[in-house]
PDB file of N, CA and C in Angstrom:
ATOM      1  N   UNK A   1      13.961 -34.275  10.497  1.00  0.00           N
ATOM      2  CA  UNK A   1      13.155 -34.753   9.393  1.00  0.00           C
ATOM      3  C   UNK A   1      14.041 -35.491   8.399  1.00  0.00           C
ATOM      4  N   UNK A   2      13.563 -36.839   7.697  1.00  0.00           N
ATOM      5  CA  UNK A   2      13.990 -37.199   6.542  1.00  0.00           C
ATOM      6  C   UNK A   2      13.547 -37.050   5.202  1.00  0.00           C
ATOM      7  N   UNK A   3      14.514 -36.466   4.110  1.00  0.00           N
ATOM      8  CA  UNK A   3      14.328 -36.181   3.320  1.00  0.00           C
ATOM      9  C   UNK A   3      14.709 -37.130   2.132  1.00  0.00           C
ATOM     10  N   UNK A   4      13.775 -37.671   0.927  1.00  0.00           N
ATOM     11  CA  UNK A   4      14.438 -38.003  -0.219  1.00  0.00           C
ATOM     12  C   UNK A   4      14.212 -37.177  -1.269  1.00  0.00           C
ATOM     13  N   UNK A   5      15.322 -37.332  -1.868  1.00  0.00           N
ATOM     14  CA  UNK A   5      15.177 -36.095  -2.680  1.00  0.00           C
ATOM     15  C   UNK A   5      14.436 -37.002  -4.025  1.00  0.00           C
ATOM     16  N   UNK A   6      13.605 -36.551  -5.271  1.00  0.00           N
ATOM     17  CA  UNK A   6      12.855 -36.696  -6.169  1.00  0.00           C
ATOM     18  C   UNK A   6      13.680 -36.233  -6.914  1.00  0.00           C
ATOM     19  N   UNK A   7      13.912 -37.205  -7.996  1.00  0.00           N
ATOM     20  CA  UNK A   7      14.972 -36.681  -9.411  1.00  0.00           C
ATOM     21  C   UNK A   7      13.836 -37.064 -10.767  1.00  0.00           C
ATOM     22  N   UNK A   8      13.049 -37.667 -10.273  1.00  0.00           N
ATOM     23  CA  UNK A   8      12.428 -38.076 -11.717  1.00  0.00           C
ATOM     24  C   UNK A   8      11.244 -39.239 -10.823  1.00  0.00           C
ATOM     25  N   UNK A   9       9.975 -39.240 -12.110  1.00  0.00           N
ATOM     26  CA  UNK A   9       8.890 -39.620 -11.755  1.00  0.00           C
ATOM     27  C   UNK A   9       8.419 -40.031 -13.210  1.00  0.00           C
ATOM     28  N   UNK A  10       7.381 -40.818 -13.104  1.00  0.00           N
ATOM     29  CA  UNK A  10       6.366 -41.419 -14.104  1.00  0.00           C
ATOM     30  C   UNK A  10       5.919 -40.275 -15.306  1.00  0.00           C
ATOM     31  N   UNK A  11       5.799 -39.260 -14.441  1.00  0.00           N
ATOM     32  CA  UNK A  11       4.989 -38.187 -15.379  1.00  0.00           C
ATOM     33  C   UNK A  11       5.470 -37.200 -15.312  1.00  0.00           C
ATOM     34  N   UNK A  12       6.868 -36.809 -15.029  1.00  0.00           N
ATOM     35  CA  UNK A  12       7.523 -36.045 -15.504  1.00  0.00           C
ATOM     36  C   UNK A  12       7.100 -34.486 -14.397  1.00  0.00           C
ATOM     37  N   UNK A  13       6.904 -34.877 -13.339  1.00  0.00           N
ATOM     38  CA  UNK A  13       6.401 -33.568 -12.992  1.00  0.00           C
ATOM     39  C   UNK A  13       7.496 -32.918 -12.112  1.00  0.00           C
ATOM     40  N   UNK A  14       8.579 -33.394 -11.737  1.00  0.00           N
ATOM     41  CA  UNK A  14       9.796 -32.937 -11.496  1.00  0.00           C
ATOM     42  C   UNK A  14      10.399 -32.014 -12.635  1.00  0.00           C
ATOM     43  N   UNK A  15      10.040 -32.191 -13.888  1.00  0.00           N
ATOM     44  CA  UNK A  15      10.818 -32.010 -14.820  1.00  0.00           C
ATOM     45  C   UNK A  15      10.349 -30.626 -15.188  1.00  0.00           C
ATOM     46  N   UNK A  16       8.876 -30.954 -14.831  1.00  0.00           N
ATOM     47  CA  UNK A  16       8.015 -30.059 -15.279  1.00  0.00           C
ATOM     48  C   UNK A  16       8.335 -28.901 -14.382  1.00  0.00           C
ATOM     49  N   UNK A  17       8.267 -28.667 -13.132  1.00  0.00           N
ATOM     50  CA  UNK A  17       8.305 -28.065 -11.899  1.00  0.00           C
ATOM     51  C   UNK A  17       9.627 -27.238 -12.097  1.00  0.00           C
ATOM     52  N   UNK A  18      10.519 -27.992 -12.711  1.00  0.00           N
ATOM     53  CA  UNK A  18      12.127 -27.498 -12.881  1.00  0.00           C
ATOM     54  C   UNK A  18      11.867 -26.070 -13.949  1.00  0.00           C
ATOM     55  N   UNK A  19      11.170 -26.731 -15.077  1.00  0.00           N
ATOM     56  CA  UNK A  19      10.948 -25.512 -16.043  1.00  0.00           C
ATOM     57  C   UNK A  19       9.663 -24.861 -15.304  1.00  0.00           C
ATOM     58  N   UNK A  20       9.436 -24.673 -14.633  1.00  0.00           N
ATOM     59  CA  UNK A  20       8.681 -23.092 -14.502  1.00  0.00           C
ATOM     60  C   UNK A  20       9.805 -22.538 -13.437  1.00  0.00           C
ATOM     61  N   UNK A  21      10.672 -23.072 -12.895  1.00  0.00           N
ATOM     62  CA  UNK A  21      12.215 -22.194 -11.958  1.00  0.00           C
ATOM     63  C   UNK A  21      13.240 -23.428 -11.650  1.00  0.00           C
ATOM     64  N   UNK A  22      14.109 -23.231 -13.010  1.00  0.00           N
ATOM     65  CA  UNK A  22      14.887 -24.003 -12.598  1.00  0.00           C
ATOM     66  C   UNK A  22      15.493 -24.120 -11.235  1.00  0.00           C
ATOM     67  N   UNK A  23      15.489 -23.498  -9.847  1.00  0.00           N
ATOM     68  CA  UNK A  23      16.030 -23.334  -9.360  1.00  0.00           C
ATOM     69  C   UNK A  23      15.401 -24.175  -8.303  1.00  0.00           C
ATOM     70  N   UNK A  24      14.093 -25.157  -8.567  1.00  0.00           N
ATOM     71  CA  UNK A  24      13.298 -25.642  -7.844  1.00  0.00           C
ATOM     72  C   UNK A  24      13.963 -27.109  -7.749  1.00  0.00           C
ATOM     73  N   UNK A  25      13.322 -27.445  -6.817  1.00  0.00           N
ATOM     74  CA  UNK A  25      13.595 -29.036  -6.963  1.00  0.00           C
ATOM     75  C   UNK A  25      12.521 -29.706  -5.600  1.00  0.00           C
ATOM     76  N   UNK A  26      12.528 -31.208  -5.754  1.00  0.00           N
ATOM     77  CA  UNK A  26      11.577 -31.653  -4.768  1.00  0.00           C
ATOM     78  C   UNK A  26      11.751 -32.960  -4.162  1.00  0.00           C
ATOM     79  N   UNK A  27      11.132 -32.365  -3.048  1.00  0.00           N
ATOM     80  CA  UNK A  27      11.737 -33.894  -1.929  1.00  0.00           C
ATOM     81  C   UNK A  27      10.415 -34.332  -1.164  1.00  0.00           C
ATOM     82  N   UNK A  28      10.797 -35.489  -0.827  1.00  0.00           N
ATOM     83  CA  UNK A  28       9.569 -36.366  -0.388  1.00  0.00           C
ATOM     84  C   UNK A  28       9.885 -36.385   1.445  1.00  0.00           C
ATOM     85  N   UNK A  29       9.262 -35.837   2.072  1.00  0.00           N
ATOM     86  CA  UNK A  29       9.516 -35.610   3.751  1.00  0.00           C
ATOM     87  C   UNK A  29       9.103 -37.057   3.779  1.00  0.00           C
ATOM     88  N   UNK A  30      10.162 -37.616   4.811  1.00  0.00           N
ATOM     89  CA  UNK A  30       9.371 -39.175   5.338  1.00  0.00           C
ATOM     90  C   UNK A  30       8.790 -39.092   6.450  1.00  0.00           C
ATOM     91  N   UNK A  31       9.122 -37.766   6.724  1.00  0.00           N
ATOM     92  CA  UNK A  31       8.074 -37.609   8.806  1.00  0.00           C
ATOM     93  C   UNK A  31       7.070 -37.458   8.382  1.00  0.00           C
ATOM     94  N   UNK A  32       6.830 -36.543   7.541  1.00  0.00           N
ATOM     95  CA  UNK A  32       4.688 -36.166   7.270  1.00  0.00           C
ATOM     96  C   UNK A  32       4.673 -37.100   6.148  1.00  0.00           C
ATOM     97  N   UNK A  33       5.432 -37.470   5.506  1.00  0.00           N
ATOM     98  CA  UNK A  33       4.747 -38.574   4.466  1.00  0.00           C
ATOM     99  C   UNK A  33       3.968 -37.642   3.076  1.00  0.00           C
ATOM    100  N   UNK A  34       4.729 -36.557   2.665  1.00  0.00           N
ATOM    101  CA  UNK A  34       4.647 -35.537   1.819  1.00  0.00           C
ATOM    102  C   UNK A  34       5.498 -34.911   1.176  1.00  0.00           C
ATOM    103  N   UNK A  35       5.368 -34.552  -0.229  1.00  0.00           N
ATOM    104  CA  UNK A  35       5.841 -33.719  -1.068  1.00  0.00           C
ATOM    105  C   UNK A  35       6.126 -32.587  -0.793  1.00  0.00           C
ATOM    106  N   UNK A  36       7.439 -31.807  -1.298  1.00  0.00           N
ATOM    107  CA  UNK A  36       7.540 -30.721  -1.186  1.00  0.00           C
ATOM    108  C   UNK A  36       8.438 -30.231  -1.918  1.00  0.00           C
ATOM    109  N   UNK A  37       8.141 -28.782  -2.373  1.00  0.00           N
ATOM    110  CA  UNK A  37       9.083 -27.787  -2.956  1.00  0.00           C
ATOM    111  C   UNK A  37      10.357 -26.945  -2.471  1.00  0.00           C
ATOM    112  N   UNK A  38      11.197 -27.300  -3.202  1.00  0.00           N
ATOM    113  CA  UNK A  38      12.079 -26.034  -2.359  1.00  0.00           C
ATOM    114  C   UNK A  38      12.819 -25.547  -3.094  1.00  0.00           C
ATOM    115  N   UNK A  39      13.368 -24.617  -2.910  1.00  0.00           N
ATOM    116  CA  UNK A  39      14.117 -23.424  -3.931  1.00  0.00           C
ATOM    117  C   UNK A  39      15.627 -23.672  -3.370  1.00  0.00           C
ATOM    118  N   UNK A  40      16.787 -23.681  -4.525  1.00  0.00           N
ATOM    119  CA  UNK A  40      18.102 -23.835  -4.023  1.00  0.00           C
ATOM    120  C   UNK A  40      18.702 -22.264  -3.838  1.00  0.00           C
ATOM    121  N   UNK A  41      18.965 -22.089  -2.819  1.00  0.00           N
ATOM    122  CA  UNK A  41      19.880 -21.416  -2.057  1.00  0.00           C
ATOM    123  C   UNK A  41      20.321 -21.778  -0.462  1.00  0.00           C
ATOM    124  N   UNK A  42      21.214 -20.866  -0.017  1.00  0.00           N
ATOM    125  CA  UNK A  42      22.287 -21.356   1.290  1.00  0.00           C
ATOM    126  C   UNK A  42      20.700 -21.751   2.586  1.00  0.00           C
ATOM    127  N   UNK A  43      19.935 -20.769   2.195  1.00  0.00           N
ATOM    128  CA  UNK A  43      19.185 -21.293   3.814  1.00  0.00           C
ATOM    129  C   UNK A  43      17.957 -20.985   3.229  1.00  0.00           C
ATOM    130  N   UNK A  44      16.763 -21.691   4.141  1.00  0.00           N
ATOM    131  CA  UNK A  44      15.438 -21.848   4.329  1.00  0.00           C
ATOM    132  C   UNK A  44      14.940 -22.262   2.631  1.00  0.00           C
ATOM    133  N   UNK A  45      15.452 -23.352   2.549  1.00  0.00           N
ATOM    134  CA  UNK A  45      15.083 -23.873   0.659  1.00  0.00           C
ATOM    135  C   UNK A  45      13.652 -24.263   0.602  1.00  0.00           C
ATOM    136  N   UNK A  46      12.429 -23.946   1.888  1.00  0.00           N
ATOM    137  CA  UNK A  46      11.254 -24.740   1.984  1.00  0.00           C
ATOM    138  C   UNK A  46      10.954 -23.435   0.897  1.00  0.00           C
ATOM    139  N   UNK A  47       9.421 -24.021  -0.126  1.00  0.00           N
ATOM    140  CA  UNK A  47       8.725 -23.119  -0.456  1.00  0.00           C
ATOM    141  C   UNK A  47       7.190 -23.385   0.160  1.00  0.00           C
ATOM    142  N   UNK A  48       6.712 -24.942  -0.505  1.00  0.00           N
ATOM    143  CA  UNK A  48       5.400 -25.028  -0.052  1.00  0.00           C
ATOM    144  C   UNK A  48       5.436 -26.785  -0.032  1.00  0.00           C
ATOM    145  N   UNK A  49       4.325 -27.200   0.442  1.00  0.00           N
ATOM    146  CA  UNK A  49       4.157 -28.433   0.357  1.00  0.00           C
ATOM    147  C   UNK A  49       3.088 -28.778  -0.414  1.00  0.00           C
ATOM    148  N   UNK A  50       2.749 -29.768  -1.079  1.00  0.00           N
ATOM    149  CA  UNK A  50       2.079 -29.883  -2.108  1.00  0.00           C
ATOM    150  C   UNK A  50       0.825 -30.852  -1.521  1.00  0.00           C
ATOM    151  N   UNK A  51      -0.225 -30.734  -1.785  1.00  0.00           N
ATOM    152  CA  UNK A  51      -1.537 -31.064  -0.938  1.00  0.00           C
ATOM    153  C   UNK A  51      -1.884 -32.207  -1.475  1.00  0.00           C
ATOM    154  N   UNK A  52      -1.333 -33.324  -2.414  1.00  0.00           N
ATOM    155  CA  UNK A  52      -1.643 -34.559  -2.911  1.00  0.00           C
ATOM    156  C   UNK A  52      -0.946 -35.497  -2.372  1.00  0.00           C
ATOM    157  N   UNK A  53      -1.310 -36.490  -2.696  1.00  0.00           N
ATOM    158  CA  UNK A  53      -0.679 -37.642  -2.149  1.00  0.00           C
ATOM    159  C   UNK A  53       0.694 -38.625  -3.342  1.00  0.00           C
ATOM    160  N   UNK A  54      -0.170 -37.884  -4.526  1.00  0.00           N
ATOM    161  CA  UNK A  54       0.847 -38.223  -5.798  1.00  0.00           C
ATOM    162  C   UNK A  54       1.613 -36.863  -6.826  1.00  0.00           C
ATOM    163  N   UNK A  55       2.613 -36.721  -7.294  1.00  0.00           N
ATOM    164  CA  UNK A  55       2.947 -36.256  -7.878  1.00  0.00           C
ATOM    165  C   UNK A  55       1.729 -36.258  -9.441  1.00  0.00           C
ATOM    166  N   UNK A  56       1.257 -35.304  -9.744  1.00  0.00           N
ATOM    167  CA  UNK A  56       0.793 -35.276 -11.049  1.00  0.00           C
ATOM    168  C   UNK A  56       0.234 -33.912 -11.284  1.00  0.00           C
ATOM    169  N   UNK A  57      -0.443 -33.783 -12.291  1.00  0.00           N
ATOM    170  CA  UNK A  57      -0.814 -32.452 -13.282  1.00  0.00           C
ATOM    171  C   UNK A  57      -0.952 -31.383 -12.200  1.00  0.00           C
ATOM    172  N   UNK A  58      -2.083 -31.608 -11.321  1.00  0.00           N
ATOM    173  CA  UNK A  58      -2.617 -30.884 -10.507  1.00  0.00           C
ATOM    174  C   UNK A  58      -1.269 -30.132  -9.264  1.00  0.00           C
ATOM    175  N   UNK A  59      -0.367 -31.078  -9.430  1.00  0.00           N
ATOM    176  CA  UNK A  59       1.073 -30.337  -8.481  1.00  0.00           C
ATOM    177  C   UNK A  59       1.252 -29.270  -9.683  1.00  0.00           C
ATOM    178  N   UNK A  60       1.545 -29.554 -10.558  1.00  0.00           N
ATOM    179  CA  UNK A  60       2.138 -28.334 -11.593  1.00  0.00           C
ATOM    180  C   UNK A  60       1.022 -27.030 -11.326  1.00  0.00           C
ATOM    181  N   UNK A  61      -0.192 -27.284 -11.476  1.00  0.00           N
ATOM    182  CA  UNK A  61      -1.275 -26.524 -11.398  1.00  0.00           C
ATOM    183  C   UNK A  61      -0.637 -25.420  -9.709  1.00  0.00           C
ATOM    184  N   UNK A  62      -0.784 -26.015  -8.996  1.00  0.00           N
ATOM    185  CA  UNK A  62      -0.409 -26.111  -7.340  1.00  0.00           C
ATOM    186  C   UNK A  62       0.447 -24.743  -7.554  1.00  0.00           C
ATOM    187  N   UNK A  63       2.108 -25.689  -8.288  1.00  0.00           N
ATOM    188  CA  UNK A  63       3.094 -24.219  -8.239  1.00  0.00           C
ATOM    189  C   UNK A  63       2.942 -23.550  -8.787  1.00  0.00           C
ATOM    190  N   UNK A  64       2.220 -23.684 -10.086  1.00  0.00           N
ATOM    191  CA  UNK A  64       2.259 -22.027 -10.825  1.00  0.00           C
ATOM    192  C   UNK A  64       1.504 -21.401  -9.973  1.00  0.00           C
ATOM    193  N   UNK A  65       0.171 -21.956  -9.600  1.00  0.00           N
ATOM    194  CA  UNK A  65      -0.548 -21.521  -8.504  1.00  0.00           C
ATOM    195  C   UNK A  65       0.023 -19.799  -7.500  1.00  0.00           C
ATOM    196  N   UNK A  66       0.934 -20.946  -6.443  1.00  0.00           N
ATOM    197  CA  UNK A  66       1.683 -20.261  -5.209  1.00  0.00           C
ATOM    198  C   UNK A  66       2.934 -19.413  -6.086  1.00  0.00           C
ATOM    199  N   UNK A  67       3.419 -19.247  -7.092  1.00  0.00           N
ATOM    200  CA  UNK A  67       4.629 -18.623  -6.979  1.00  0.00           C
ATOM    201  C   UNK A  67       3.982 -17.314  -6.675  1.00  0.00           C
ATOM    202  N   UNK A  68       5.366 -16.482  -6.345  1.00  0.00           N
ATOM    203  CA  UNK A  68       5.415 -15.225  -6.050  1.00  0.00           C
ATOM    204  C   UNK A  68       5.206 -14.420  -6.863  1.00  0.00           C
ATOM    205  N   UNK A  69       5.256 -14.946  -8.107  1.00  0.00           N
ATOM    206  CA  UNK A  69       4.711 -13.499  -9.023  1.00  0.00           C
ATOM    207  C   UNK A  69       3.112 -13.668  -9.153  1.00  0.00           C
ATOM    208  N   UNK A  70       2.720 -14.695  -8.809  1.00  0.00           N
ATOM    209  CA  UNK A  70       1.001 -14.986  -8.631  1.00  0.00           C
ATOM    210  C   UNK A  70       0.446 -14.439  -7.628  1.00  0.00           C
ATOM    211  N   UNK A  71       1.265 -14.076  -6.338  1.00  0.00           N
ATOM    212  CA  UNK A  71       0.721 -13.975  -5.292  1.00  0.00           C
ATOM    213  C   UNK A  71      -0.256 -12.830  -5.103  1.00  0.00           C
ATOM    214  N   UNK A  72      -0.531 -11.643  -5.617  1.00  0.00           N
ATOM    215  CA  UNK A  72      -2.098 -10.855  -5.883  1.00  0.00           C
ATOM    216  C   UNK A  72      -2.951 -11.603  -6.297  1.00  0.00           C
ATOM    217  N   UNK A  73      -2.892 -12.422  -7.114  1.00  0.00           N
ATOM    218  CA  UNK A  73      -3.577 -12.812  -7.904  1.00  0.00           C
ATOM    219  C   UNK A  73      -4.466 -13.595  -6.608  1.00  0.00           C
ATOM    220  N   UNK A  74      -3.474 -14.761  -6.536  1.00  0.00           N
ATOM    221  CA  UNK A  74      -4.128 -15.628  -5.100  1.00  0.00           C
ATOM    222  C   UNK A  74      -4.684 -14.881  -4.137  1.00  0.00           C
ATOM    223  N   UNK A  75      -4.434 -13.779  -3.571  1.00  0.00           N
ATOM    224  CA  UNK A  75      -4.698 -13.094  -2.677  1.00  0.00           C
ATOM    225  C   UNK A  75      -6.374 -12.447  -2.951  1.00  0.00           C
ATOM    226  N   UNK A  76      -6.270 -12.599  -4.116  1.00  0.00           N
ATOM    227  CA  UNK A  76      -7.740 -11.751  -4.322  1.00  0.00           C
ATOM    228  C   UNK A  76      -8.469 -12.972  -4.160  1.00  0.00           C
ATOM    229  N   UNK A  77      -7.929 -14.025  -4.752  1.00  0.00           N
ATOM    230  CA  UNK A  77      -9.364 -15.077  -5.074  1.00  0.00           C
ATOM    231  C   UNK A  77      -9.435 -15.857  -3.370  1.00  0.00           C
ATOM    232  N   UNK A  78      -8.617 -15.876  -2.519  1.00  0.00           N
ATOM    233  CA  UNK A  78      -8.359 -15.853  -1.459  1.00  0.00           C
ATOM    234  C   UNK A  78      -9.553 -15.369  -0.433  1.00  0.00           C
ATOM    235  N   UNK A  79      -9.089 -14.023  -0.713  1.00  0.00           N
ATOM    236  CA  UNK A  79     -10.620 -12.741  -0.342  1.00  0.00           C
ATOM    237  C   UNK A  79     -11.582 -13.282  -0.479  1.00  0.00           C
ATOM    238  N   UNK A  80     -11.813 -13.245  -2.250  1.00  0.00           N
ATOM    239  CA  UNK A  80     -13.648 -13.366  -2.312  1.00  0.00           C
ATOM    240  C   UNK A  80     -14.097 -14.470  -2.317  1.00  0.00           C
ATOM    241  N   UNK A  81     -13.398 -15.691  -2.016  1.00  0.00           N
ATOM    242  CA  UNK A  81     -13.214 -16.921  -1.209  1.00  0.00           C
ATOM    243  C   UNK A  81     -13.864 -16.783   0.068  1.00  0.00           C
ATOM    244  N   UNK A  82     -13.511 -15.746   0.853  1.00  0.00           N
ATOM    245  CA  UNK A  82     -13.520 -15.773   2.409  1.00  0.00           C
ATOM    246  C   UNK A  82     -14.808 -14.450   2.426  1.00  0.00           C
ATOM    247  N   UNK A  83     -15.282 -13.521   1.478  1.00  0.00           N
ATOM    248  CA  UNK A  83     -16.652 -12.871   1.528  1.00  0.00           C
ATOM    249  C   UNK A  83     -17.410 -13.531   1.056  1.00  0.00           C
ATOM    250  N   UNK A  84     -17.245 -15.079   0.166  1.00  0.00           N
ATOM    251  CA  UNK A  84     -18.172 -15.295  -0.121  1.00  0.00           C
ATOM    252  C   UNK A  84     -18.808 -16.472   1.331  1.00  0.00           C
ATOM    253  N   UNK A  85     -17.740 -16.952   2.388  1.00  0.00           N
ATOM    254  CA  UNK A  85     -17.668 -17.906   3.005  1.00  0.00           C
ATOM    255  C   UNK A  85     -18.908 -16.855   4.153  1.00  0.00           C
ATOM    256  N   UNK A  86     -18.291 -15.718   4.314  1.00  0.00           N
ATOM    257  CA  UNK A  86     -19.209 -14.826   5.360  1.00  0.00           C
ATOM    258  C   UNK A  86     -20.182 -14.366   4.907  1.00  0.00           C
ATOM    259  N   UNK A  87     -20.620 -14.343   3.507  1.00  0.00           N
ATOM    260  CA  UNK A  87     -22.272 -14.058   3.222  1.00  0.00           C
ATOM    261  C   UNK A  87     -22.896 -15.160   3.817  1.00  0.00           C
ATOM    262  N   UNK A  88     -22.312 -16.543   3.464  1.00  0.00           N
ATOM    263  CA  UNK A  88     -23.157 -17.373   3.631  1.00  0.00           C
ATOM    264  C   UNK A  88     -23.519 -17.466   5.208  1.00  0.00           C
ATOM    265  N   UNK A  89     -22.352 -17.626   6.123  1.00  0.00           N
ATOM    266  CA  UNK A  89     -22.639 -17.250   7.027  1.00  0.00           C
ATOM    267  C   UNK A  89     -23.552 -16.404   7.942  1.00  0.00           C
ATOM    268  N   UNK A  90     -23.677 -15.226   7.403  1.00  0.00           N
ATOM    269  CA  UNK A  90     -24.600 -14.615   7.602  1.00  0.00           C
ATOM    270  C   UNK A  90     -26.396 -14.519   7.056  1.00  0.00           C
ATOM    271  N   UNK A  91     -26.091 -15.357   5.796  1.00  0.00           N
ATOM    272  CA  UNK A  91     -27.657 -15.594   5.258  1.00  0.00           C
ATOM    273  C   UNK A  91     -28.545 -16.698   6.311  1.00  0.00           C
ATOM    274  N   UNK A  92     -27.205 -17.428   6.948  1.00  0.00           N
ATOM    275  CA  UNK A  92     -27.615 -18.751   7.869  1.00  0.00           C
ATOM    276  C   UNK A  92     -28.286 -18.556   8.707  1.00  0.00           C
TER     277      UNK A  92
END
């Protein structure tokens, strides 16, 4: 895979991304033609990939989203996401 790395953007959302973990940073994959997060340390720096096509508000939204101290949180709305997907299912 090729990677460029993202140091700065129009709207600051690198910058932004940095202050919720400095430890973040983000690169643009040129094989899928996508954004992505990754955390600096020695191995596996992937965190997530970001589901837009542009860097903006809604990426910031994205990571606070997925971090790990969110992750109950996501997990529930996740759930009643997926009971509400099988009521319907079943009302069908």
């Amino acid at each position: 895979m090729i990677y460029q790395v993202i140091k700065s953007d129009v709207f600051d959302i690198v910058k932004r991304i940095k202050n919720i973990n400095p430890k973040y940073f983000v690169l643009f994959n040129k094989t899928r033609e996508k954004f992505e997060v990754h955390f600096k340390r020695n191995k596996n720096t992937y965190e997530l990939t970001i589901p837009y096509d542009v860097l903006d508000a809604r990426t910031i939204d994205f990571v606070q989203k997925t971090r790990i101290q969110n992750q109950k949180k996501l997990l529930e709305e996740i759930e009643k996401s997926n009971q509400k997907l099988q009521g319907n299912l079943y009302e069908n």
